[in-house]
N, C-alpha and C. Protein backbone atom coordinates (compact mmCIF):
# COMPACT_ATOMS: atom_id res chain seq x y z
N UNK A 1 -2.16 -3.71 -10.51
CA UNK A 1 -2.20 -2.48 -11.29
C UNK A 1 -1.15 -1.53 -10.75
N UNK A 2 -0.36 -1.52 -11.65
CA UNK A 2 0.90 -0.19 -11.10
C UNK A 2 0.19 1.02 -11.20
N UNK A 3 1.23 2.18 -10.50
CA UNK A 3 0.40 3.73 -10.17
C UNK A 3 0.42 4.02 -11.63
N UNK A 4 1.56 3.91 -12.51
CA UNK A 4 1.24 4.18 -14.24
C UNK A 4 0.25 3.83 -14.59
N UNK A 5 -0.24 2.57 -14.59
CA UNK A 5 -1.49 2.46 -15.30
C UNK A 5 -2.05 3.07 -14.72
N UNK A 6 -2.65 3.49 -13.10
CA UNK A 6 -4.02 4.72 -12.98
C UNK A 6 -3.58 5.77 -13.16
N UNK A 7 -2.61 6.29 -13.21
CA UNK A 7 -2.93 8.05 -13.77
C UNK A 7 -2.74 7.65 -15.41
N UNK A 8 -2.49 6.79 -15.84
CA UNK A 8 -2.87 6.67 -17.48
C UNK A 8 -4.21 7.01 -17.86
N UNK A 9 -5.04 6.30 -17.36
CA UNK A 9 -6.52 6.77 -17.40
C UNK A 9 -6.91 7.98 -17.13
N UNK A 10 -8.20 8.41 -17.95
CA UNK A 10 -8.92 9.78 -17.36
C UNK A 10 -9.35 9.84 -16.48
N UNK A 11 -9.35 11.00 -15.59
CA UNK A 11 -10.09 10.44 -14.32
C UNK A 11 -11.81 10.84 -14.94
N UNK A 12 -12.32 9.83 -14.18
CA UNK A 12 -14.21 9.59 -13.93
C UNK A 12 -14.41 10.77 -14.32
N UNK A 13 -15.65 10.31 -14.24
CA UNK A 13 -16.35 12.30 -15.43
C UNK A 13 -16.99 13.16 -13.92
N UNK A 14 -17.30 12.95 -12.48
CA UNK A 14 -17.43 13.45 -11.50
C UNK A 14 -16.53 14.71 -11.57
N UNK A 15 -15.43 13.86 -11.70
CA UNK A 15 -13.81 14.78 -10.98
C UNK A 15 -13.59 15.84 -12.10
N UNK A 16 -13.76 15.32 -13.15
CA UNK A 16 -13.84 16.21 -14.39
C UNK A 16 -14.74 17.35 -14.45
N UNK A 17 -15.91 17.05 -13.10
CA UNK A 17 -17.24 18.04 -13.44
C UNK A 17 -16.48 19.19 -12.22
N UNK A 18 -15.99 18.65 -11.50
CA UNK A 18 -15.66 19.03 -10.12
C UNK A 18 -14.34 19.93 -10.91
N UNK A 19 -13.05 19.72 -11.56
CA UNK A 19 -12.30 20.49 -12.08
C UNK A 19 -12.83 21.53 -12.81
N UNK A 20 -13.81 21.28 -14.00
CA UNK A 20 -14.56 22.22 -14.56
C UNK A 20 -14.82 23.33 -13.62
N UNK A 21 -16.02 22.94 -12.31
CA UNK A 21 -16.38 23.95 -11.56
C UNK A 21 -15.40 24.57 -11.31
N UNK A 22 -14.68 24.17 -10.71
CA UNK A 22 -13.43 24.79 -9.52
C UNK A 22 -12.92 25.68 -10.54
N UNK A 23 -12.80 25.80 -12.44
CA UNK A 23 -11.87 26.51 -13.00
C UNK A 23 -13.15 27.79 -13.48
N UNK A 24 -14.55 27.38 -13.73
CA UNK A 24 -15.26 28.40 -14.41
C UNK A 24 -15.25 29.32 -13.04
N UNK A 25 -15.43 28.76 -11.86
CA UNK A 25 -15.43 29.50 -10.57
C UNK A 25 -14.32 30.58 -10.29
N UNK A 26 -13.28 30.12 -10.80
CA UNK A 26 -11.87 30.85 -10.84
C UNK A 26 -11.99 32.16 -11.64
N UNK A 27 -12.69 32.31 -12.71
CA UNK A 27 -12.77 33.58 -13.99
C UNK A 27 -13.37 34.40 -13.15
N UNK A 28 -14.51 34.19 -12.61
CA UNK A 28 -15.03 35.69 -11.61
C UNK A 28 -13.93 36.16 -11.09
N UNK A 29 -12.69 35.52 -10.54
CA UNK A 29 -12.23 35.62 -9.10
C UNK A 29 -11.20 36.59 -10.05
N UNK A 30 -10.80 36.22 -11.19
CA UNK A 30 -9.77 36.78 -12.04
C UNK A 30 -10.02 38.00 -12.62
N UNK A 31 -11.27 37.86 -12.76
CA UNK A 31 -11.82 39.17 -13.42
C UNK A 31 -12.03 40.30 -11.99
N UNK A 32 -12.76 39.85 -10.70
CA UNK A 32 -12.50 40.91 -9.64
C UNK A 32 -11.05 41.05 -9.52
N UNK A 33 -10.09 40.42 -9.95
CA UNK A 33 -9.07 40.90 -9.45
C UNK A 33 -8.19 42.00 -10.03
N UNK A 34 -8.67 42.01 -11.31
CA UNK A 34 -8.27 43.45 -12.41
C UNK A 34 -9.57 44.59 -12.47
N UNK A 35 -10.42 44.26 -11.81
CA UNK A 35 -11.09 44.93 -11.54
C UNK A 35 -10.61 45.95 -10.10
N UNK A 36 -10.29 45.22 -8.73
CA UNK A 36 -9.72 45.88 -8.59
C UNK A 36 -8.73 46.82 -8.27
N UNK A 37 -7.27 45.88 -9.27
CA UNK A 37 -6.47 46.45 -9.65
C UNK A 37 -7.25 48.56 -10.49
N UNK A 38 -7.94 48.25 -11.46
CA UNK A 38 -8.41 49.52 -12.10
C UNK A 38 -8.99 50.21 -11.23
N UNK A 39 -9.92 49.67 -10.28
CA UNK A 39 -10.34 50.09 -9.01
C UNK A 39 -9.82 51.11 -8.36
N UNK A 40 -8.72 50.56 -7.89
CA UNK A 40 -7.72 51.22 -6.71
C UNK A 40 -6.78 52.34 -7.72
N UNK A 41 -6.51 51.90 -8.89
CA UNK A 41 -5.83 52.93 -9.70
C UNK A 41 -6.19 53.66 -10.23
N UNK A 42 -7.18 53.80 -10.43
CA UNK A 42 -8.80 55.06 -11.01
C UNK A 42 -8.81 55.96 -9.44
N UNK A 43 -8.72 55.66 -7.96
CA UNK A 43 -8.94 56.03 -6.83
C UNK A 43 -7.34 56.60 -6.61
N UNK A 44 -6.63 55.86 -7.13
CA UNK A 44 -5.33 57.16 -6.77
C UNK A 44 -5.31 57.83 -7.47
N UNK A 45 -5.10 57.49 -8.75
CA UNK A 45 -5.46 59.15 -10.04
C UNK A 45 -5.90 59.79 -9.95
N UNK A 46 -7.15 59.72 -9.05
CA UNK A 46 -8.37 61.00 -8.74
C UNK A 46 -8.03 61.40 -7.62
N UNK A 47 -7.59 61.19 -6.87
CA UNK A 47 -7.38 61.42 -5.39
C UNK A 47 -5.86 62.45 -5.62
N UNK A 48 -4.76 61.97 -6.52
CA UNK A 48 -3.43 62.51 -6.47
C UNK A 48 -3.64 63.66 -7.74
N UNK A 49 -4.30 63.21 -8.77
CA UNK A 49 -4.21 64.23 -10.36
C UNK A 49 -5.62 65.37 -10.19
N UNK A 50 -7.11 64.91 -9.41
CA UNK A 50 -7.96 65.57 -9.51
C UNK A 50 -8.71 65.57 -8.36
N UNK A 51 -7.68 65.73 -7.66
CA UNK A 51 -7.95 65.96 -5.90
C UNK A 51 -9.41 65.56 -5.37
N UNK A 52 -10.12 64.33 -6.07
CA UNK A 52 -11.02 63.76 -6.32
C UNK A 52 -11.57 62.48 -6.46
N UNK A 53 -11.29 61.85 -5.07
CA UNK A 53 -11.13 60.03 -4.71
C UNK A 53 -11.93 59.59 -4.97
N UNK A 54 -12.25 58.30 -5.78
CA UNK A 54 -13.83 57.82 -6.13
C UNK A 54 -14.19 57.79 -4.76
N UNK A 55 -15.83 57.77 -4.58
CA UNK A 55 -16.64 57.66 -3.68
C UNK A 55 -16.69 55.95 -3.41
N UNK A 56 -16.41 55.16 -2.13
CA UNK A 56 -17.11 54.17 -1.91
C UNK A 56 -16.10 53.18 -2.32
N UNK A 57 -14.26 54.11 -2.08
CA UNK A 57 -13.84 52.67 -2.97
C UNK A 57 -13.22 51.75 -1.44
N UNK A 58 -12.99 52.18 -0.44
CA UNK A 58 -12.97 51.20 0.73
C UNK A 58 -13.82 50.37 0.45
N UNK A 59 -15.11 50.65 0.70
CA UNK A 59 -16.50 49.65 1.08
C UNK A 59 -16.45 48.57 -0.29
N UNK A 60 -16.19 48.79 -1.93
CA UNK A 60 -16.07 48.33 -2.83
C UNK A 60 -14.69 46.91 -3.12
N UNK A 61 -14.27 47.48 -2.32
CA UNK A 61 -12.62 46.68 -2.10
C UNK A 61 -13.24 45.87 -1.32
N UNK A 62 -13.40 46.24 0.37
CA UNK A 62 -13.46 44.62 0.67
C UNK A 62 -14.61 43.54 0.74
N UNK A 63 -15.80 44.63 0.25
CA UNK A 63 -17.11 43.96 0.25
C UNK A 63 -17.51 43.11 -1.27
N UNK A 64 -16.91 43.78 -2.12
CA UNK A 64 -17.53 43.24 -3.26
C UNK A 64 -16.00 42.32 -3.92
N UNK A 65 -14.86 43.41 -4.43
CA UNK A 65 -13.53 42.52 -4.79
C UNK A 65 -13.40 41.63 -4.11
N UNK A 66 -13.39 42.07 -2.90
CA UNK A 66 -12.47 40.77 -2.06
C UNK A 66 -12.78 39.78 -1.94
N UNK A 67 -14.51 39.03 -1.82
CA UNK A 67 -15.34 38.41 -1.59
C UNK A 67 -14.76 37.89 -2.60
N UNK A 68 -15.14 38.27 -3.84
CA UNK A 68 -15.09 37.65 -5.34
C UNK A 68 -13.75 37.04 -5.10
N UNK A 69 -12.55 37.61 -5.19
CA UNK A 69 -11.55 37.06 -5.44
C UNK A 69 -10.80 36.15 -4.35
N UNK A 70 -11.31 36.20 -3.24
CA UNK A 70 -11.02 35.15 -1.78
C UNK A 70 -11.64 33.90 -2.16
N UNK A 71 -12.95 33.80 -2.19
CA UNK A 71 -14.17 32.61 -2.24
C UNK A 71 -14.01 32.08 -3.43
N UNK A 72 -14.31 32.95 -4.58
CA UNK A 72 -14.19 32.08 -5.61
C UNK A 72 -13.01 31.37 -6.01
N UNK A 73 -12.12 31.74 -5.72
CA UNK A 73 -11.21 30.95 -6.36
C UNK A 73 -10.67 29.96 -5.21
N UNK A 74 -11.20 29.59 -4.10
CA UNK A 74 -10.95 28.31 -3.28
C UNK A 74 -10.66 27.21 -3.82
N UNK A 75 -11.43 26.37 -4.39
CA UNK A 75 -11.82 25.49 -5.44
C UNK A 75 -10.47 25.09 -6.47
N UNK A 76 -10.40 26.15 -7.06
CA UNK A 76 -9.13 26.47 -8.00
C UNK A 76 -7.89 26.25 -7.34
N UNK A 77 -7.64 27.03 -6.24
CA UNK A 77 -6.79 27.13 -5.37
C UNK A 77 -6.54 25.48 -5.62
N UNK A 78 -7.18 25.05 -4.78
CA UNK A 78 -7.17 23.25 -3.96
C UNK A 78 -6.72 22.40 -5.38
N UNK A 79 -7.33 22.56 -6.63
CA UNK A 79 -7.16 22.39 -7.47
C UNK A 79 -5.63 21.88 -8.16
N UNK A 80 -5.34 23.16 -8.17
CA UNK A 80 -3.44 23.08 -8.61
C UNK A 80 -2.48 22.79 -7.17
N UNK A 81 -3.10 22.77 -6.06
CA UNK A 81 -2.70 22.41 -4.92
C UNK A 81 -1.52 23.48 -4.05
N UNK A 82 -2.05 24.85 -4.55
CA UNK A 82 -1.74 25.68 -4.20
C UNK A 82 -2.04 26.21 -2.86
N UNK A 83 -2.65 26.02 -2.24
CA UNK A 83 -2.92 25.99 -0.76
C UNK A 83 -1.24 25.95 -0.04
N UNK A 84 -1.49 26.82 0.89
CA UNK A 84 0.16 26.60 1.96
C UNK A 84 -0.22 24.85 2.26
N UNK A 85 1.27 24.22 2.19
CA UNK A 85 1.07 23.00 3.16
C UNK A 85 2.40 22.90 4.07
N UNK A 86 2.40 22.59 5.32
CA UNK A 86 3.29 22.36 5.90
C UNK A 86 3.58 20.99 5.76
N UNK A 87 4.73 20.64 5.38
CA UNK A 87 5.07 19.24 5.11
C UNK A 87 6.16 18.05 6.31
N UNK A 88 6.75 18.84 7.32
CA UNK A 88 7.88 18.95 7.65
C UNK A 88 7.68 17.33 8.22
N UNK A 89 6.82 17.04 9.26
CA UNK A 89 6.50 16.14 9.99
C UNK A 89 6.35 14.82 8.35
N UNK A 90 5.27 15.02 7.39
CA UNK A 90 4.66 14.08 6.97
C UNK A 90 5.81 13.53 5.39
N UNK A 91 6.52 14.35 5.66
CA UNK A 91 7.41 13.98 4.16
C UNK A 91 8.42 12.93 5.31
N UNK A 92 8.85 12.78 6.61
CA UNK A 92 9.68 12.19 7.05
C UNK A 92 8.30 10.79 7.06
N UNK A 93 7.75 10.31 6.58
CA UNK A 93 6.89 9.33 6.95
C UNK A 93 7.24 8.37 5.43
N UNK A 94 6.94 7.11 5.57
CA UNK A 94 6.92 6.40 4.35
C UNK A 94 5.42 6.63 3.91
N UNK A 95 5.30 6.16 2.34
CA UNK A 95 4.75 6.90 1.18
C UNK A 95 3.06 6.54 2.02
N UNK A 96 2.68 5.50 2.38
CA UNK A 96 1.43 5.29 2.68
C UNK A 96 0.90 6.07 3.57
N UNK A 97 1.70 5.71 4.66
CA UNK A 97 1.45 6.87 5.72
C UNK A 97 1.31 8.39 5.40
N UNK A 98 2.28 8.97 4.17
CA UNK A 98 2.05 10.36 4.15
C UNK A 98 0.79 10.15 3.20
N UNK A 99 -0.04 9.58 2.37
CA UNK A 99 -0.93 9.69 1.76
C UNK A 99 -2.32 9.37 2.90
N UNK A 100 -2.07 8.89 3.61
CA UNK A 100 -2.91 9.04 4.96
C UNK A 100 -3.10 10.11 5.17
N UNK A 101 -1.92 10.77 6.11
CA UNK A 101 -2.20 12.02 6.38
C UNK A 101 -2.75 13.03 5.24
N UNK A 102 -2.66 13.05 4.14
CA UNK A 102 -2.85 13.84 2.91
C UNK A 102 -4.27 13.53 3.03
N UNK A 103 -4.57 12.30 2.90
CA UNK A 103 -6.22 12.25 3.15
C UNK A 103 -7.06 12.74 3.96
N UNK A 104 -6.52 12.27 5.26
CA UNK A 104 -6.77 13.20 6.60
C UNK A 104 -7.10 14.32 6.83
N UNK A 105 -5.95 14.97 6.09
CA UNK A 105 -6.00 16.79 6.10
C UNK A 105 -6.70 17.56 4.91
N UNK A 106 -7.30 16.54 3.88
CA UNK A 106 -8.01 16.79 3.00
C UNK A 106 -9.79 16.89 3.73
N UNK A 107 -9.58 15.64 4.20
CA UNK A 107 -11.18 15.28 4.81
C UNK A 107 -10.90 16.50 5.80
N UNK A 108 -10.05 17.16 6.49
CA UNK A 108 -10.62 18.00 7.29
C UNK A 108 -11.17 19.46 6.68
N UNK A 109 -9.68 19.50 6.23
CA UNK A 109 -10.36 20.76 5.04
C UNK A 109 -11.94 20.98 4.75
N UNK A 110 -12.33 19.63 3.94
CA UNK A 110 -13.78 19.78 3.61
C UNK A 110 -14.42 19.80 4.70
N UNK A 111 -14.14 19.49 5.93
CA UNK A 111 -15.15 19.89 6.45
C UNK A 111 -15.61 21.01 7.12
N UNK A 112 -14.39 21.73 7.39
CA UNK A 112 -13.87 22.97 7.88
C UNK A 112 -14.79 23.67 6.83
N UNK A 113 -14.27 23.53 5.29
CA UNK A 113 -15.50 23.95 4.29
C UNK A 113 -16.94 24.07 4.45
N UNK A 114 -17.17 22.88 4.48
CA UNK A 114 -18.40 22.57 4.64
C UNK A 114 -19.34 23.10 6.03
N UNK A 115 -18.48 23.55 7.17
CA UNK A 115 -18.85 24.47 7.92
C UNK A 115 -18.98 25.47 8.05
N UNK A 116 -18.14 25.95 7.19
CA UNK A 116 -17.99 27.83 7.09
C UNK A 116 -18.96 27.82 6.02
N UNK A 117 -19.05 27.14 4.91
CA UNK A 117 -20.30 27.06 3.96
C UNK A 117 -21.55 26.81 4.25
N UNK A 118 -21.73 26.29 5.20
CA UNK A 118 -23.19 26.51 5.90
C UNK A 118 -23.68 28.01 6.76
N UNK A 119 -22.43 28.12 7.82
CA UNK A 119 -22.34 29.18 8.13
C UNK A 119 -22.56 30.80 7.33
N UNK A 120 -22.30 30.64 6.45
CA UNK A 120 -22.00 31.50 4.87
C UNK A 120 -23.41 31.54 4.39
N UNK A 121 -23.62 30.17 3.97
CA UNK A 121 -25.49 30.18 3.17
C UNK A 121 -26.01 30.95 4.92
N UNK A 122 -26.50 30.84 5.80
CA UNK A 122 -27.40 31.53 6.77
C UNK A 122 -26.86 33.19 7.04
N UNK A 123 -25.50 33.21 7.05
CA UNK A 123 -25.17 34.73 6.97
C UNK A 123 -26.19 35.53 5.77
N UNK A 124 -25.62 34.78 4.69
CA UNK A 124 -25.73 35.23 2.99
C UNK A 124 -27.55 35.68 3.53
N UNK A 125 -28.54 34.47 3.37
CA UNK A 125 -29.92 34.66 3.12
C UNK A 125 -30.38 35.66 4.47
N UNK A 126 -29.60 35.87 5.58
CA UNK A 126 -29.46 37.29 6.31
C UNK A 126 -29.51 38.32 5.74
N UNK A 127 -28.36 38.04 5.20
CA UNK A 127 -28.26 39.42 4.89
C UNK A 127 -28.77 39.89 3.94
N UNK A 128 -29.66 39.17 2.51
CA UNK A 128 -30.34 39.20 1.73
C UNK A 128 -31.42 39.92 2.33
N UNK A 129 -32.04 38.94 3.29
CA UNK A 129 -33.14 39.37 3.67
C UNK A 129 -33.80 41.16 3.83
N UNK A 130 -32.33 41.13 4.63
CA UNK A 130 -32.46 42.55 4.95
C UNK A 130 -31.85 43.77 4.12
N UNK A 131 -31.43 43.22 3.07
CA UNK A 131 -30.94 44.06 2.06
C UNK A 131 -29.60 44.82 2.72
N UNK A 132 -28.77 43.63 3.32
CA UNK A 132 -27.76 44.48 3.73
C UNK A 132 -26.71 45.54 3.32
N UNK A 133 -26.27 46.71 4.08
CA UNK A 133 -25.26 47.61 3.01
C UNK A 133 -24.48 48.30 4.10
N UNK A 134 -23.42 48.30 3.62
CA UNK A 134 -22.61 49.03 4.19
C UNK A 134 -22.29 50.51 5.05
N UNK A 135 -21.67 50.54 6.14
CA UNK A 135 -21.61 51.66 7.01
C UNK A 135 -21.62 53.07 6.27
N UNK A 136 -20.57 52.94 5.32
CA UNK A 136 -19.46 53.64 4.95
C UNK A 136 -20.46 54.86 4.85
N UNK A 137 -19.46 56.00 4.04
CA UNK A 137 -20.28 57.25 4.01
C UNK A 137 -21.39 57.14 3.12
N UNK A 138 -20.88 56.32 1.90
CA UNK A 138 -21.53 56.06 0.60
C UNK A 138 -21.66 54.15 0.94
N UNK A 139 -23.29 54.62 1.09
CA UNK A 139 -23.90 53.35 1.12
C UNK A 139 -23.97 51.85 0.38
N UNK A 140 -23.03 50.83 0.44
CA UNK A 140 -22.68 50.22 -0.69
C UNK A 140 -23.83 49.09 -0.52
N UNK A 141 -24.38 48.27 -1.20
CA UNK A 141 -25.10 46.68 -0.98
C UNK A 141 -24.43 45.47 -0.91
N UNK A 142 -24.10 45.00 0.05
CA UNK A 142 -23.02 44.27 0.17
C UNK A 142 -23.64 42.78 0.38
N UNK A 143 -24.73 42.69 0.34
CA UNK A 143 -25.97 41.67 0.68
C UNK A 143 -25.22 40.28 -0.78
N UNK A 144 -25.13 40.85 -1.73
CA UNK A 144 -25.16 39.95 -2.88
C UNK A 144 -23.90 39.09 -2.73
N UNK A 145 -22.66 39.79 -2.45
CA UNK A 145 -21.15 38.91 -2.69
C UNK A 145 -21.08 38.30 -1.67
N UNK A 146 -22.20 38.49 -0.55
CA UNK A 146 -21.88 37.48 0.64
C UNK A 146 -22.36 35.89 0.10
N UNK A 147 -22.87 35.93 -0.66
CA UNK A 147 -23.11 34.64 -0.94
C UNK A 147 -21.73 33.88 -1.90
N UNK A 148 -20.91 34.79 -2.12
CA UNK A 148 -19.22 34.17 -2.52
C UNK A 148 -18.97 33.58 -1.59
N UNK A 149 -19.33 33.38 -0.44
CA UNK A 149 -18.96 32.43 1.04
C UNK A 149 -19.34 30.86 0.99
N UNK A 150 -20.46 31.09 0.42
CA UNK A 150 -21.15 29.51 0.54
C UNK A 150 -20.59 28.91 -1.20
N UNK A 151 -20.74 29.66 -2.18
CA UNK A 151 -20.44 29.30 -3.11
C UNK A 151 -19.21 28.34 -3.12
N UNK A 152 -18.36 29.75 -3.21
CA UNK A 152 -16.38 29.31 -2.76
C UNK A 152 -16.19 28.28 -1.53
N UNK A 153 -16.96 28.18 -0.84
CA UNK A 153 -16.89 26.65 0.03
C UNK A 153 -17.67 25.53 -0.15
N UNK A 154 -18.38 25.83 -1.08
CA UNK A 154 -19.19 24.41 -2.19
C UNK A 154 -18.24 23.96 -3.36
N UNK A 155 -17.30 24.82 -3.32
CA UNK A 155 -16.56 24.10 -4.54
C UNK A 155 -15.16 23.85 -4.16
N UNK A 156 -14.46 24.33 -2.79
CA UNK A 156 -13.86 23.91 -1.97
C UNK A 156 -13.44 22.74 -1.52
N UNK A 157 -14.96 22.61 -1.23
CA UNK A 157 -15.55 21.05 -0.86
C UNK A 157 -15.38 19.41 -1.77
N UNK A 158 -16.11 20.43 -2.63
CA UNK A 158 -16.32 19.30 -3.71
C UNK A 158 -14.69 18.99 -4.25
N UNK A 159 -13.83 20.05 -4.43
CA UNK A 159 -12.75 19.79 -5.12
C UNK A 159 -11.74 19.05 -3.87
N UNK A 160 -12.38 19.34 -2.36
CA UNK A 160 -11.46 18.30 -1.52
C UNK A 160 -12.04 16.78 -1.80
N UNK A 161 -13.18 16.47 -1.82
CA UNK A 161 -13.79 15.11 -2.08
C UNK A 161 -12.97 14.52 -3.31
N UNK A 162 -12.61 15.51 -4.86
CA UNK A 162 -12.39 15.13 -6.07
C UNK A 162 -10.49 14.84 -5.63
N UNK A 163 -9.94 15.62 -4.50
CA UNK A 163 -8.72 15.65 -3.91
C UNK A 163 -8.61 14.22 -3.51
N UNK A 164 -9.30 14.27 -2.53
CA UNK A 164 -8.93 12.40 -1.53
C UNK A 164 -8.90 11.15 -2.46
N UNK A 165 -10.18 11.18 -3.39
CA UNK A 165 -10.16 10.44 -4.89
C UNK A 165 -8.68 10.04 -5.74
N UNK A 166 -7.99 11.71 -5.91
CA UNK A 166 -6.89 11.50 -6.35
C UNK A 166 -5.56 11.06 -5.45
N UNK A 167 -5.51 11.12 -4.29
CA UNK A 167 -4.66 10.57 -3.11
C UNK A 167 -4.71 9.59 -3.04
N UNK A 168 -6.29 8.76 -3.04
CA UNK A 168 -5.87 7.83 -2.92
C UNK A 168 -5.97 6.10 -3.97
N UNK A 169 -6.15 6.89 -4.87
CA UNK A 169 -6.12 5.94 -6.50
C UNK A 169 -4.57 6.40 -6.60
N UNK A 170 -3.78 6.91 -6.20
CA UNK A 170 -2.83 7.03 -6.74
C UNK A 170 -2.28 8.18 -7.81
N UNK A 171 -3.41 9.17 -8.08
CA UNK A 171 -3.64 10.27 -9.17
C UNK A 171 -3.16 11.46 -8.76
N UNK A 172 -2.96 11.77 -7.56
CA UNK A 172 -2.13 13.18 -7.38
C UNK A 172 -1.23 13.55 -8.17
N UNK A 173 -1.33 14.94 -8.31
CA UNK A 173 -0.45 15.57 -8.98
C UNK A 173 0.69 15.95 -8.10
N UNK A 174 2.10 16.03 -8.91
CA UNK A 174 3.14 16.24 -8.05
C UNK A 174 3.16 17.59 -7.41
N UNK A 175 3.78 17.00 -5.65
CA UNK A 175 3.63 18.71 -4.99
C UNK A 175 4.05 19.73 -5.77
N UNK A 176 4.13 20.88 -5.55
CA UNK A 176 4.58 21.70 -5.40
C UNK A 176 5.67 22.60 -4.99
N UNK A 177 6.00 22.00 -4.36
CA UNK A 177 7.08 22.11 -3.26
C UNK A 177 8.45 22.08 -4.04
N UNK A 178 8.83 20.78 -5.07
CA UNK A 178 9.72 21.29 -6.02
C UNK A 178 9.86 21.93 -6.61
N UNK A 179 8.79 22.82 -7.07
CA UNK A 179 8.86 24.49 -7.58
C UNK A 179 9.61 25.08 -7.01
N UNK A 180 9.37 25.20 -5.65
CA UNK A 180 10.08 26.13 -4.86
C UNK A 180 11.38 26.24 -4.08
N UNK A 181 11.77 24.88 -4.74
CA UNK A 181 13.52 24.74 -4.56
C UNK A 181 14.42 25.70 -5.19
């Protein structure tokens, strides 16, 4: 079977469920992110035109946006294979060997994931517990977006598992890296 014939095929309906996630996961992340864009630009207008800074927009930025738009879109990220990669060492390797390493550094990824995502679910139901909220002057609840931690590294995960799949059937999509020539 040449590599044409397997990326001819669809990939399995798993990887398909696993792309799905990784992209519906992505719209939160897109939507906090014009959120807060309006955010921060509603907070200078008031602050520069009506000498009148929203209340709470520090604590709002990195507790609630940032969460959203860091975590969720992991998944996505890994996805289009947008992640930094340093290549320097593994592009001087012949093709098997660098799909080794590609595997390698995939399986670590997930697990690196899969650690901070555990780590994340016991923070998260912490801080639930206790209804956590913020220092700031204006008391924010910051208890809820902590669970963007475990989420965004459940689909991290899954999309490195749906990754190694495509490495090593032969289905990767071409780097990236020629973009940026």
């Amino acid at each position: 079977m040449t590599a044409a014939t397997r990326t001819d095929r669809p990939a399995p309906v798993w990887v398909r469920c696993i792309r799905g996630i990784s992209t519906v996961m992505a719209i939160p992340a897109a939507i906090a992110c014009m959120g807060l864009m309006i955010h921060v630009i509603g907070e200078v207008l008031g602050r520069n035109l009506f000498n009148h800074p929203l209340p709470g927009t520090l604590e709002i930025t990195q507790y609630w946006w940032m969460m959203t738009i860091v975590f969720l879109a992991f998944g996505y990220t890994q996805l289009r294979g947008d992640h930094i990669r340093a290549t320097v060492i593994t592009e001087m390797l012949d093709a098997r060997w660098e799909r080794a390493a590609q595997v390698l550094a995939l399986f670590l990824l997930g697990g690196f994931a899969v650690f901070l995502g555990v780590h994340g679910w016991t923070s998260a139901v912490s801080s639930m517990e206790i209804r956590d909220t913020s220092t700031g002057a204006q008391p924010i609840p910051i208890w809820p977006m902590v669970f963007a931690v475990p989420l965004g590294c459940a689909a991290l995960t899954m999309q490195c598992v749906a990754s190694i799949y495509a490495v090593a059937t032969g289905r990767n999509p071409a780097s990236h890296a020629e973009e940026l020539i």
